[in-house]
N, C-alpha and C. Protein backbone atom coordinates (compact mmCIF):
# COMPACT_ATOMS: atom_id res chain seq x y z
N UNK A 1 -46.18 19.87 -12.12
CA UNK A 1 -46.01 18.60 -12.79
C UNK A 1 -44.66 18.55 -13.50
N UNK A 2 -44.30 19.70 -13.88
CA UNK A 2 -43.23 19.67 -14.88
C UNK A 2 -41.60 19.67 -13.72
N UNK A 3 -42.03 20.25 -12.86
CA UNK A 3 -41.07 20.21 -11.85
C UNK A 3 -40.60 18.71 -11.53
N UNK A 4 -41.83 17.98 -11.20
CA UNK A 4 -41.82 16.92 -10.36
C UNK A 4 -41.21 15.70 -11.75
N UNK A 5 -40.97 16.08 -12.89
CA UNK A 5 -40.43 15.39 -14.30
C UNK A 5 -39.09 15.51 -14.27
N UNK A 6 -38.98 16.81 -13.75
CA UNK A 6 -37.44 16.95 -14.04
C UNK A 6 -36.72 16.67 -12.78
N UNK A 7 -37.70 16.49 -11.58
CA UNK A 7 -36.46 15.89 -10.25
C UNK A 7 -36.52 14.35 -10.54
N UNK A 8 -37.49 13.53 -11.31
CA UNK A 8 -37.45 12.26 -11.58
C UNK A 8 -35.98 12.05 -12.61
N UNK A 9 -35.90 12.83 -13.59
CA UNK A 9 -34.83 12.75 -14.45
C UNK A 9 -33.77 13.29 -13.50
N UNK A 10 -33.46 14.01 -12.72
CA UNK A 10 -32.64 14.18 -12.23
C UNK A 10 -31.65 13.15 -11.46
N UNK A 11 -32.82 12.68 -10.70
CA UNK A 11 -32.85 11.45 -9.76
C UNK A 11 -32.03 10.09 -10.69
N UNK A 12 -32.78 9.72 -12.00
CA UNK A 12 -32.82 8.73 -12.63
C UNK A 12 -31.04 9.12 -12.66
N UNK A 13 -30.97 9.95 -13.11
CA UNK A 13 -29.25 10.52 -14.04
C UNK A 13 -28.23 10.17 -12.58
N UNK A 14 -28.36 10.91 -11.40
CA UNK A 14 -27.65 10.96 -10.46
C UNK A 14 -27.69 9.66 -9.91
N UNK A 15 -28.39 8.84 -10.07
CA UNK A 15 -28.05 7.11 -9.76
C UNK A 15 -27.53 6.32 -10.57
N UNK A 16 -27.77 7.10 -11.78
CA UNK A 16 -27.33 6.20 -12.89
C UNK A 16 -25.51 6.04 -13.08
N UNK A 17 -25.22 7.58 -12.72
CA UNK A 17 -23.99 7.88 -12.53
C UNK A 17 -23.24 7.43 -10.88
N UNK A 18 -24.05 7.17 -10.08
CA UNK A 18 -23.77 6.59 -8.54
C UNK A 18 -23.56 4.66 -8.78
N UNK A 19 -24.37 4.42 -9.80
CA UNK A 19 -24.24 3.06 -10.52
C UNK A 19 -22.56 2.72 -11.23
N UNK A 20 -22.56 3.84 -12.00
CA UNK A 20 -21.37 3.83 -12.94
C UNK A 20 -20.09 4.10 -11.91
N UNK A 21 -19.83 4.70 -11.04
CA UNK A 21 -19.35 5.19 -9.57
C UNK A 21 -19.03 3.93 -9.57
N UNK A 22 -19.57 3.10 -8.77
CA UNK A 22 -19.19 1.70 -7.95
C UNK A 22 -19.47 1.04 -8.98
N UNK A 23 -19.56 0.53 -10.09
CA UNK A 23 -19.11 -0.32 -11.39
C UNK A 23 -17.71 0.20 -11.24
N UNK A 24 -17.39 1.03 -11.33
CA UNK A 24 -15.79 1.65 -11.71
C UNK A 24 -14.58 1.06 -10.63
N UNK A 25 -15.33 1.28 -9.39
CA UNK A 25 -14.90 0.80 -8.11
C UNK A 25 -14.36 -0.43 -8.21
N UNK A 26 -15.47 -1.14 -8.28
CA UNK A 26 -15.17 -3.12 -8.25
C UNK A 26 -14.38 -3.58 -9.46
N UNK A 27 -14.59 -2.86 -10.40
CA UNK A 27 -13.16 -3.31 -11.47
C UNK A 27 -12.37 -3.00 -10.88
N UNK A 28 -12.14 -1.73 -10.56
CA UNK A 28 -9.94 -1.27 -10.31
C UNK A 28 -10.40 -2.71 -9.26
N UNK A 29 -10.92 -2.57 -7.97
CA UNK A 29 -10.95 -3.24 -6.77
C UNK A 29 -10.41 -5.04 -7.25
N UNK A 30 -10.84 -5.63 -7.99
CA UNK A 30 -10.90 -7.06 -8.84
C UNK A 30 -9.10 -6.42 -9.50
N UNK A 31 -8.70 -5.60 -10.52
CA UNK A 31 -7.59 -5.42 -10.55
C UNK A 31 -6.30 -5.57 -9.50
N UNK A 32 -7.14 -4.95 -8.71
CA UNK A 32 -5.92 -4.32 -7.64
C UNK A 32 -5.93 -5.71 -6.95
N UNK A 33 -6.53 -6.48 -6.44
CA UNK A 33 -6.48 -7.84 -6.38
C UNK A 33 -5.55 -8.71 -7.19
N UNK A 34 -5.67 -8.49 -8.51
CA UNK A 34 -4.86 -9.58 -9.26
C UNK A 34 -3.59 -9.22 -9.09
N UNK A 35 -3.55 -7.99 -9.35
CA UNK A 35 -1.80 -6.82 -9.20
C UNK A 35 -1.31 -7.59 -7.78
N UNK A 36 -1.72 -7.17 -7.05
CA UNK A 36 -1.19 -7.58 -5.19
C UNK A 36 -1.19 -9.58 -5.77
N UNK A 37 -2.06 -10.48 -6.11
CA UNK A 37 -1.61 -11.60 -6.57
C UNK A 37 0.02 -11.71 -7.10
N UNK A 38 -0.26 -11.04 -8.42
CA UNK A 38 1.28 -11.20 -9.38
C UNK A 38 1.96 -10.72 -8.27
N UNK A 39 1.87 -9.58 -8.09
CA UNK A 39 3.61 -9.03 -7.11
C UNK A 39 4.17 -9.89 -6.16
N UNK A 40 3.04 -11.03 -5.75
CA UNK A 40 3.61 -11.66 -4.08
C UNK A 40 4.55 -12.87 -4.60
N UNK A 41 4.57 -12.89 -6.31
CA UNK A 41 5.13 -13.86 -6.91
C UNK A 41 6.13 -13.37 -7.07
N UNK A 42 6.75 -11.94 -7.30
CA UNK A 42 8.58 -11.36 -7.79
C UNK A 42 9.60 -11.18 -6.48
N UNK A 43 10.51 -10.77 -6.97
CA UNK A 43 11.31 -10.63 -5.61
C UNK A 43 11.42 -9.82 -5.00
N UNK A 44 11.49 -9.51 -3.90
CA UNK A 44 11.47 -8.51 -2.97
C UNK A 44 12.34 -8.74 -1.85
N UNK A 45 12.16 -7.39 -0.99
CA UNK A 45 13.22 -6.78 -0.38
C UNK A 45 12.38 -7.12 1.32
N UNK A 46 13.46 -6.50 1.98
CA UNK A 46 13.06 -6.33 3.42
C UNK A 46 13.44 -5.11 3.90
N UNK A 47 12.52 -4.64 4.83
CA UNK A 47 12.60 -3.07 5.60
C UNK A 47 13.01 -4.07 7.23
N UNK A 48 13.72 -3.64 7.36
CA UNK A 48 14.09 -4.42 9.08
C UNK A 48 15.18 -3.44 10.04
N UNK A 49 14.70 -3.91 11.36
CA UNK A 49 16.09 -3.77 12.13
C UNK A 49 17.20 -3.99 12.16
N UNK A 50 17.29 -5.42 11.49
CA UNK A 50 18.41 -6.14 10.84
C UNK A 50 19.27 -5.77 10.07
N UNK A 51 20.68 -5.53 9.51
CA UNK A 51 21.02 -5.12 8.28
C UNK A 51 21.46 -5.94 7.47
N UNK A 52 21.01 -7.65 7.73
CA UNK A 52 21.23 -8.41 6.83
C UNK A 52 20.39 -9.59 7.10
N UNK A 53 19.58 -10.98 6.58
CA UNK A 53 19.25 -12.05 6.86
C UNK A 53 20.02 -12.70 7.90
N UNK A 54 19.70 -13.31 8.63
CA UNK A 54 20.19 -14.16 9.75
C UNK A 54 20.19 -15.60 9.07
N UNK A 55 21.86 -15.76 9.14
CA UNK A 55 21.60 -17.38 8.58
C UNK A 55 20.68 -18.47 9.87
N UNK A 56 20.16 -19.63 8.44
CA UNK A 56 19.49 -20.40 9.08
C UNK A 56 20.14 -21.47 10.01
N UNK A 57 21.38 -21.57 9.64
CA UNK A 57 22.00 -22.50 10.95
C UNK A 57 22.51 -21.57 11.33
N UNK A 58 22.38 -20.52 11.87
CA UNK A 58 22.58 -19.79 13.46
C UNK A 58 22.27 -20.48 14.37
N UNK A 59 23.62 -20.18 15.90
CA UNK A 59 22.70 -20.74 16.71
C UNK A 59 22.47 -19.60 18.22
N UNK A 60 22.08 -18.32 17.01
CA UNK A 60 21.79 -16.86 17.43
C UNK A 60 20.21 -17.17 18.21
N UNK A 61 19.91 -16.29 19.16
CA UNK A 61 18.51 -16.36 19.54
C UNK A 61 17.99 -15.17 18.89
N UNK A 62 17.92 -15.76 17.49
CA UNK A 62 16.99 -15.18 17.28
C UNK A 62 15.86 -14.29 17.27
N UNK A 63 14.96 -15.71 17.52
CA UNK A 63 13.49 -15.85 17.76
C UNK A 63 13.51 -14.93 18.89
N UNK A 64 14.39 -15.23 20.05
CA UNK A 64 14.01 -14.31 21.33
C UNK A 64 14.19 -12.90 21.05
N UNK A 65 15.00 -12.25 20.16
CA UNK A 65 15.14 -11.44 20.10
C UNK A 65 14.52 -10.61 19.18
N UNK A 66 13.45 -11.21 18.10
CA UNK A 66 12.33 -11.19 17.54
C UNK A 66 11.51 -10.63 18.22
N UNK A 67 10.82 -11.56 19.41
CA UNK A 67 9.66 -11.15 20.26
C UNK A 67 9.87 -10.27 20.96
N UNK A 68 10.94 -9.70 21.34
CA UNK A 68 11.59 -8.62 22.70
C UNK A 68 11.19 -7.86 21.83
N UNK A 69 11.56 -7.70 20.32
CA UNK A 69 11.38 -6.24 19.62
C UNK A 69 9.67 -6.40 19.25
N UNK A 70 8.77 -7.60 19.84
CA UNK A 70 7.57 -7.04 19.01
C UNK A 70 6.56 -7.20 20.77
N UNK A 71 7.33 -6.54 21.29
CA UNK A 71 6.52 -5.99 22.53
C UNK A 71 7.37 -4.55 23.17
N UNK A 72 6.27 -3.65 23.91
CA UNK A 72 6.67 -2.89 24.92
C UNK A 72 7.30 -1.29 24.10
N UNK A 73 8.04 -0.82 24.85
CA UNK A 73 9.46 -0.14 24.05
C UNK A 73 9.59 -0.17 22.64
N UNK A 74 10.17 -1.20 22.82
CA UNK A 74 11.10 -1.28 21.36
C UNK A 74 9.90 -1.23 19.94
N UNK A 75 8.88 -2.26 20.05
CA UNK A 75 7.93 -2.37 19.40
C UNK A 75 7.05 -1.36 18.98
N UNK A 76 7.24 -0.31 20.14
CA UNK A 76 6.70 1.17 19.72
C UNK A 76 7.70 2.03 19.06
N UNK A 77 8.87 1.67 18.96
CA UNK A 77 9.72 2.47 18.06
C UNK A 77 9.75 1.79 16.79
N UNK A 78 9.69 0.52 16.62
CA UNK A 78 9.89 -0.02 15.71
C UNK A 78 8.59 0.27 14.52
N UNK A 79 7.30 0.78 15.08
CA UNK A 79 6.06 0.77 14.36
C UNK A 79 6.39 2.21 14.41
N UNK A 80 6.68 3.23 14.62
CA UNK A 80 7.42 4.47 14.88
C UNK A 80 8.17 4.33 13.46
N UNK A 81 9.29 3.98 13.43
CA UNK A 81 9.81 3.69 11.86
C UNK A 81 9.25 3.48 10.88
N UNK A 82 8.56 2.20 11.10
CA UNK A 82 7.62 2.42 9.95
C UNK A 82 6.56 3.04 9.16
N UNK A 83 6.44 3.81 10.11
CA UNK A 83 5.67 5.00 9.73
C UNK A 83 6.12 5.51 9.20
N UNK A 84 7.34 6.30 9.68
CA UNK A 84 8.02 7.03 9.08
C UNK A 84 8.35 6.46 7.37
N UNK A 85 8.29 5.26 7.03
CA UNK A 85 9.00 4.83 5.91
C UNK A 85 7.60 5.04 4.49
N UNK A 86 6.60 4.74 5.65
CA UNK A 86 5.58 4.63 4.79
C UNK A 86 4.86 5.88 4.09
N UNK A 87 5.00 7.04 5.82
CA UNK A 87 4.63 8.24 4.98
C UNK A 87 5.58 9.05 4.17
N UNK A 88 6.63 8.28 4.25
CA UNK A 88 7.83 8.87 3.31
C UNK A 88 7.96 8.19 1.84
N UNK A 89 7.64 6.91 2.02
CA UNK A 89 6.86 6.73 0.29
C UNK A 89 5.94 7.49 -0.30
N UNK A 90 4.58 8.28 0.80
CA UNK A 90 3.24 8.21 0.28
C UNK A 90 3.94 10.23 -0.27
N UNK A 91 4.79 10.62 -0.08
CA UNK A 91 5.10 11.71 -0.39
C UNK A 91 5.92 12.11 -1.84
N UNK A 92 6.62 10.57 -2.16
CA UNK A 92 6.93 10.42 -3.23
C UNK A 92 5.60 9.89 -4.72
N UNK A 93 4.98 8.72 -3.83
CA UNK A 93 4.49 7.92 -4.53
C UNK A 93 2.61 7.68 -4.45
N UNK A 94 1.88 7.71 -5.43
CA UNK A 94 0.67 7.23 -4.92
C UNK A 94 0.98 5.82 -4.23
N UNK A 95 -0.34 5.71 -3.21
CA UNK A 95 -0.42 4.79 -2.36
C UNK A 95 -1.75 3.90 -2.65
N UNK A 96 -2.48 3.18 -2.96
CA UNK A 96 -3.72 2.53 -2.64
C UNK A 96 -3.56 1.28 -1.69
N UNK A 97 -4.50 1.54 -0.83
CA UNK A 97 -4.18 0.41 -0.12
C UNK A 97 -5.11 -0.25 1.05
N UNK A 98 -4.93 -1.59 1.53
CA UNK A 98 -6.09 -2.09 1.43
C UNK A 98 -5.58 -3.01 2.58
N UNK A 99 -6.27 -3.28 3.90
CA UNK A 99 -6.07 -3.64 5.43
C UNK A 99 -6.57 -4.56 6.10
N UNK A 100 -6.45 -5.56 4.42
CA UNK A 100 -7.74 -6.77 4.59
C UNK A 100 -9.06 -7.16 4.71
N UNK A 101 -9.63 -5.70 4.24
CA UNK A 101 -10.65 -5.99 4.88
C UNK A 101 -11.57 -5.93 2.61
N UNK A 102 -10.78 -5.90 1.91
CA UNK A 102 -11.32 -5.94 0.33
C UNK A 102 -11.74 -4.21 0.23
N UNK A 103 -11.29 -3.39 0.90
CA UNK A 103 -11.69 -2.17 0.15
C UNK A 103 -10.21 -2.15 0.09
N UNK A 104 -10.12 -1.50 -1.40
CA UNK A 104 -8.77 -0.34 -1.94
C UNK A 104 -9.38 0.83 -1.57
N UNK A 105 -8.19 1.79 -0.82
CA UNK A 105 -8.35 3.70 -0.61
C UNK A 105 -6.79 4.27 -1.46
N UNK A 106 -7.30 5.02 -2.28
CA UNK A 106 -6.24 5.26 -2.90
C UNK A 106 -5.51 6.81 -1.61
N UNK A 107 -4.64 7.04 -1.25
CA UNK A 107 -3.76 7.52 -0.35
C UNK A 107 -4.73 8.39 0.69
N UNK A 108 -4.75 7.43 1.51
CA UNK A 108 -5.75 7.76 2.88
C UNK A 108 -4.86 8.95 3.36
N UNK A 109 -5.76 9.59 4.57
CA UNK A 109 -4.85 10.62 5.41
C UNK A 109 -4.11 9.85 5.81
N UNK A 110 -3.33 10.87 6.10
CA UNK A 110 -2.21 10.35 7.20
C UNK A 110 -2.09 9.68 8.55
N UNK A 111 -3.26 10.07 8.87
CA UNK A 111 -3.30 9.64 10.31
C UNK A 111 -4.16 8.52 10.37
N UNK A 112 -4.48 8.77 9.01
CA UNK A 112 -5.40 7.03 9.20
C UNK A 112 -4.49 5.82 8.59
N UNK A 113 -3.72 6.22 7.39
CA UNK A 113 -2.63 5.09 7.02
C UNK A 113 -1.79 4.30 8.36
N UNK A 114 -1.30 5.48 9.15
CA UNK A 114 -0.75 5.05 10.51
C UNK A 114 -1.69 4.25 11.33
N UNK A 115 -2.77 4.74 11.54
CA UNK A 115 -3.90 3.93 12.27
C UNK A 115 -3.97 2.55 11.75
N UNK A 116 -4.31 2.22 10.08
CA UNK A 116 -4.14 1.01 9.84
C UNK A 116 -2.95 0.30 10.05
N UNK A 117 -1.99 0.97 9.51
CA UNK A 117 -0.49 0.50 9.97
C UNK A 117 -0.14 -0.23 11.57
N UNK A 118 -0.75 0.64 12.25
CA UNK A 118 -0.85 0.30 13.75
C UNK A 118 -1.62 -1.23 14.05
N UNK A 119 -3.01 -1.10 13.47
CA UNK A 119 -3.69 -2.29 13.52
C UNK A 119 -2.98 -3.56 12.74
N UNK A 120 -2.30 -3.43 11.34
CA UNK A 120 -1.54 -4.52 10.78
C UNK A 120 -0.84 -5.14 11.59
N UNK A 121 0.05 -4.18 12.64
CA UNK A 121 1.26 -4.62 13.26
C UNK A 121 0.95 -5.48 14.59
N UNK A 122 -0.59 -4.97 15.12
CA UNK A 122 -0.81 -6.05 16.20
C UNK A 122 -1.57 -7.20 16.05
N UNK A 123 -2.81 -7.34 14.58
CA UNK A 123 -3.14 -8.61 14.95
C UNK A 123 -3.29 -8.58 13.35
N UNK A 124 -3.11 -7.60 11.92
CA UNK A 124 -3.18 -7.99 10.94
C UNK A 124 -3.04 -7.75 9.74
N UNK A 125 -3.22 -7.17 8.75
CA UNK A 125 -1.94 -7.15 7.27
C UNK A 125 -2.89 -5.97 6.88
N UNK A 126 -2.12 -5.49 6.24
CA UNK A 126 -1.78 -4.23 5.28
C UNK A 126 -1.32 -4.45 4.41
N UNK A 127 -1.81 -4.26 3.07
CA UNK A 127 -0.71 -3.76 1.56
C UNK A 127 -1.22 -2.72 1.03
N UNK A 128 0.38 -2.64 0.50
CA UNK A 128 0.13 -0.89 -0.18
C UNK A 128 0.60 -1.24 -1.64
N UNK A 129 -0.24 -0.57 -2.46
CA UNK A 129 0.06 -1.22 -4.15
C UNK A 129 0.87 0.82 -3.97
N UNK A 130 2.49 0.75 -4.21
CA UNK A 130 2.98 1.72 -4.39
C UNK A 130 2.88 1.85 -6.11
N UNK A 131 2.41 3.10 -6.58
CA UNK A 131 2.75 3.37 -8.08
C UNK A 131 3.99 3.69 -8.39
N UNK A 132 4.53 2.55 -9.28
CA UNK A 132 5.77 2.65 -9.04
C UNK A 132 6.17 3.60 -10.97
N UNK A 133 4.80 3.67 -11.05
CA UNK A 133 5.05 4.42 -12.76
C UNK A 133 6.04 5.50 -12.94
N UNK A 134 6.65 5.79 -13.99
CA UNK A 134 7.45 6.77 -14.19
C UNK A 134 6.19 8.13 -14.81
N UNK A 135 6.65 9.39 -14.38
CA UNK A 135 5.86 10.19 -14.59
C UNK A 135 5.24 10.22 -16.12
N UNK A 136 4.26 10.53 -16.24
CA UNK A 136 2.96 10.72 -17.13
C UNK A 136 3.30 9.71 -18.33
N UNK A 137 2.97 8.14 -17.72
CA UNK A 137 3.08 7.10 -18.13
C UNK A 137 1.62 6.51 -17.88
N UNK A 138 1.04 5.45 -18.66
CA UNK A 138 -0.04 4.53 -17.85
C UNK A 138 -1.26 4.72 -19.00
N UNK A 139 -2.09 3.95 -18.92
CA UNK A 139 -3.15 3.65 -19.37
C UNK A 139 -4.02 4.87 -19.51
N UNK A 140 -4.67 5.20 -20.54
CA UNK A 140 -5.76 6.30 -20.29
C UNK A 140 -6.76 5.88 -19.95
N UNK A 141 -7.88 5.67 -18.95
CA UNK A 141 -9.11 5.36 -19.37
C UNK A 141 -10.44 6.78 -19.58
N UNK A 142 -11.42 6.88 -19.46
CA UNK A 142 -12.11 7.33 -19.44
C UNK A 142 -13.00 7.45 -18.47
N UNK A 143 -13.28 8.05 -17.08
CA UNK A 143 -14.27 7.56 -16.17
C UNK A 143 -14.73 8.87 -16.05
N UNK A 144 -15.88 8.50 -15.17
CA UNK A 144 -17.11 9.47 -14.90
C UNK A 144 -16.76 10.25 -13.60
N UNK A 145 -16.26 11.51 -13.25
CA UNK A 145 -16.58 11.98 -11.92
C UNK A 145 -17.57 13.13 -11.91
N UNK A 146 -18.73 13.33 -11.14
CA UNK A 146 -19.75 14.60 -11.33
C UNK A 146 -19.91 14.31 -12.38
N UNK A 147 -20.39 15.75 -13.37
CA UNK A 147 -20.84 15.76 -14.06
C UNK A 147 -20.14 16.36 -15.54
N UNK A 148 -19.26 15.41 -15.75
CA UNK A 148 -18.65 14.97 -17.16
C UNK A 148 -17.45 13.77 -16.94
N UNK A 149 -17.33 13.72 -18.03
CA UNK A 149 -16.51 12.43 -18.47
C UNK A 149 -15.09 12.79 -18.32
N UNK A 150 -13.87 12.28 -17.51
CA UNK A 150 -12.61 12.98 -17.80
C UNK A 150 -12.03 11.35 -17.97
N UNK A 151 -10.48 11.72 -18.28
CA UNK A 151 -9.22 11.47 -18.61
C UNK A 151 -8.47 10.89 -17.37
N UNK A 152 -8.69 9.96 -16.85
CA UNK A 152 -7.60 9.45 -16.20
C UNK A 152 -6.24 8.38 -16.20
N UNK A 153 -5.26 8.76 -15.88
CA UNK A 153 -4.30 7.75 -15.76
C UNK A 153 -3.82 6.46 -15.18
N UNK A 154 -3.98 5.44 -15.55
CA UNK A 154 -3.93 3.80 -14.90
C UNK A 154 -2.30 3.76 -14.63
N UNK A 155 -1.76 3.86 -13.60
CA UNK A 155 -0.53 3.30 -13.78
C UNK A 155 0.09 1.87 -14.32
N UNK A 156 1.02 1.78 -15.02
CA UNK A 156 1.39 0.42 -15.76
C UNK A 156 2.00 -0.25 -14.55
N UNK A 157 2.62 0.16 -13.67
CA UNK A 157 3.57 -0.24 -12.93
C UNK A 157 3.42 0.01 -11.26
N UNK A 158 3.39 -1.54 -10.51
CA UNK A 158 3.12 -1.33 -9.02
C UNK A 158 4.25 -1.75 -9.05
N UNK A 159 4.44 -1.61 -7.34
CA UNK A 159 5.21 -2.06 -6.51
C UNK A 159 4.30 -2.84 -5.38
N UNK A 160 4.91 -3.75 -4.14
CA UNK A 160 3.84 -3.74 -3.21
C UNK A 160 4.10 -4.19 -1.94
N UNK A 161 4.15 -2.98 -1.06
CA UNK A 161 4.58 -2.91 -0.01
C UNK A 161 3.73 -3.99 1.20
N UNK A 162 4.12 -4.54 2.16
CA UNK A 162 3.05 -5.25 3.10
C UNK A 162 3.85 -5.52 4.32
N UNK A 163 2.40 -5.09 5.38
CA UNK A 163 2.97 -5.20 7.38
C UNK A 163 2.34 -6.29 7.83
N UNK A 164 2.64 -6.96 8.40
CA UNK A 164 2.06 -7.97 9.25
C UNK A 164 2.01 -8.19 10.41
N UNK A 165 1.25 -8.53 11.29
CA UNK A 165 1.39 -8.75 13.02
C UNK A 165 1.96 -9.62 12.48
N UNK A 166 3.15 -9.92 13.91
CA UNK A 166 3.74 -10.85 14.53
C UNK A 166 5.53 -10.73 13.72
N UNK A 167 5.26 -9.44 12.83
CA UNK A 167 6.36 -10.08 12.21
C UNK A 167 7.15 -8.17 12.47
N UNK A 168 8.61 -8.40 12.34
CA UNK A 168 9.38 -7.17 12.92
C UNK A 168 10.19 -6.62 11.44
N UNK A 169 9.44 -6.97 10.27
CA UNK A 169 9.95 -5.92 8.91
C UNK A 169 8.73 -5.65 7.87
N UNK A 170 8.71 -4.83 7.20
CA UNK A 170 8.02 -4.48 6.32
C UNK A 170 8.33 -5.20 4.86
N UNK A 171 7.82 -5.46 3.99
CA UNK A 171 8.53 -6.21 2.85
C UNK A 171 7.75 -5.71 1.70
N UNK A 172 9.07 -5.58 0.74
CA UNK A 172 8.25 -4.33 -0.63
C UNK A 172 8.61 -5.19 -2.11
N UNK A 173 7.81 -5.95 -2.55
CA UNK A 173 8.12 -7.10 -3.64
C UNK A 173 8.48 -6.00 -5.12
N UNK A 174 8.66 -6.49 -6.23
CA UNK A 174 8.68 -6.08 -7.27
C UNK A 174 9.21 -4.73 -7.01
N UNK A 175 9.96 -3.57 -6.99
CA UNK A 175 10.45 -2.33 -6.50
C UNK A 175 11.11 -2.32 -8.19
N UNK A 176 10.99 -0.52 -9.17
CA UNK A 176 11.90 -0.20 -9.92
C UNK A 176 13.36 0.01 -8.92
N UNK A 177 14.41 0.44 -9.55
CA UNK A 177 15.67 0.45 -9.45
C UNK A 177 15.50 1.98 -8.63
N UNK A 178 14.67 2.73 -9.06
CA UNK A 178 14.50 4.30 -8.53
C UNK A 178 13.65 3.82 -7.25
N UNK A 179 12.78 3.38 -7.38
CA UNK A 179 12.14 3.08 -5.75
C UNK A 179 13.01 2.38 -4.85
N UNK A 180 13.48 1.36 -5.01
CA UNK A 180 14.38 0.51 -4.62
C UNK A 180 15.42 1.83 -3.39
N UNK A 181 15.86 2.68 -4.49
CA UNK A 181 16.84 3.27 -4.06
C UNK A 181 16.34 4.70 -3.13
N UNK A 182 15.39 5.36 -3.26
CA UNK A 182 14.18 5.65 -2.87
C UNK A 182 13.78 4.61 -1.04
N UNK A 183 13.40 4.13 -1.06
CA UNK A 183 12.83 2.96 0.29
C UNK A 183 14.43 2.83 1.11
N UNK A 184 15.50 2.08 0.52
CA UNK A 184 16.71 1.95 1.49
C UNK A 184 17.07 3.57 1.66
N UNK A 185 16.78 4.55 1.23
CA UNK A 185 16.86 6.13 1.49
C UNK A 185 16.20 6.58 3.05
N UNK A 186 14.78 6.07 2.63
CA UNK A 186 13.80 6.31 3.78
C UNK A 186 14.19 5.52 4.65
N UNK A 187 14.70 4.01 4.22
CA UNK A 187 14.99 3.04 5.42
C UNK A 187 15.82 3.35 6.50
N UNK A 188 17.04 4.07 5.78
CA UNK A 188 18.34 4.85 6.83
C UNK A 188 17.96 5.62 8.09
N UNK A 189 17.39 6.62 7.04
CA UNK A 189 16.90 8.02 7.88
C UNK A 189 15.89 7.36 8.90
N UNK A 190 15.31 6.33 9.19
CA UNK A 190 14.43 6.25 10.05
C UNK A 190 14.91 5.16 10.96
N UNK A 191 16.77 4.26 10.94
CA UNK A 191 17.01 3.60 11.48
C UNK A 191 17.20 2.44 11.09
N UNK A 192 16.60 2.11 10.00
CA UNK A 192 16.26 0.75 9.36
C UNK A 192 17.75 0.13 8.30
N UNK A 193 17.09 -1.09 7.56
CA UNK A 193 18.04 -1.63 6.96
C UNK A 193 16.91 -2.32 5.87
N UNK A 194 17.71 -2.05 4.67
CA UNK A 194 16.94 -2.59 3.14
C UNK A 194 17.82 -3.54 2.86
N UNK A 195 17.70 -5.17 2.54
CA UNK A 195 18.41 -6.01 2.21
C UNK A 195 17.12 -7.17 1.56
N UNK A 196 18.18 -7.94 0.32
CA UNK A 196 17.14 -8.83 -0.29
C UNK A 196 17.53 -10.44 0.25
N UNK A 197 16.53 -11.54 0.95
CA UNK A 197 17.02 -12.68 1.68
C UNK A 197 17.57 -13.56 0.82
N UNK A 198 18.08 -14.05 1.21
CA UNK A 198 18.95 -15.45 0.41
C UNK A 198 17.40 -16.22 -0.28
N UNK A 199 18.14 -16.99 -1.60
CA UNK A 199 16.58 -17.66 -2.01
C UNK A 199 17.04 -19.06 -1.55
């Protein structure tokens, strides 16, 4: 009897804390929402093939030369780069990030960031909330993992990276001056070009 008391309390405690688990979840998740809101409002940059905006009265083809790079060949090098850019942030920087579908993963494997990355690029979006905090900066809170209470750090400061099908650059809004410089770093080495568009 006394057994069968204490796997009930056991039970009760380990849900109670599986409760507090995903309470914890859907706040950051509702955060990380508003964050990715504000950022799509600051200015940002472009990751491209390009090394500068194409003026709008060009009477460059463009467009054709848009679509050539988002098929075949080229389109596999070009998602090739970006990989490269992305797992070359996620080495500097935490990553959370989220593939439309409303879950945040705070820095997936590797081979699955690429996997989503892959899927953004053919039919749909990706953002990455980069922590753009300066070291042992940010919010303390208090959350539950197992069995005690620890100390964790909220970063004050995103950045926020995002891929899209149909489109041939990556674009990283709000960036510090160190990331900034950081991303056109990674952008080089992998072929690319960091430039901010005319407003």
């Amino acid at each position: 009897m006394m057994s069968a008391l204490f796997f009930l309390i056991f039970e009760f405690r380990a849900g109670f804390y599986r409760f507090l688990h995903y309470l914890w979840l859907e706040i950051m998740k509702h955060d990380f929402d508003e964050i990715t809101e504000r950022l799509l409002e600051k200015p940002y940059w472009v990751i491209d093939f390009l090394p500068m905006q194409v003026p709008q009265e060009s009477r460059s083809q463009f467009f054709a030369v848009e679509q050539y790079f988002l098929t075949g060949e080229r389109h596999e090098r070009l998602r090739r780069q970006f990989a490269d850019v992305l797992l070359g942030l996620n080495c500097y920087h935490a990553l959370t990030v989220n593939r439309g579908d409303g879950i945040w993963v705070k820095n997936p494997e590797p081979a699955t960031l690429i996997a989503w990355l892959d899927e953004a690029l053919q039919h749909g979006h990706l953002c990455a909330l980069v922590d753009d905090s300066e070291w042992d900066t940010g919010t303390v809170l208090l959350s539950h993992f197992g069995s005690k209470w620890d100390k964790r750090t909220v970063p004050v400061s995103h950045a926020l990276l995002t891929a899209s099908g149909g489109d041939t650059h990556l674009t990283l809004y709000d960036p510090s001056p160190s990331l900034l410089q950081l991303t056109r770093q990674l952008a080089n080495v992998a072929g690319l070009h960091l430039w901010q568009p005319h407003e």
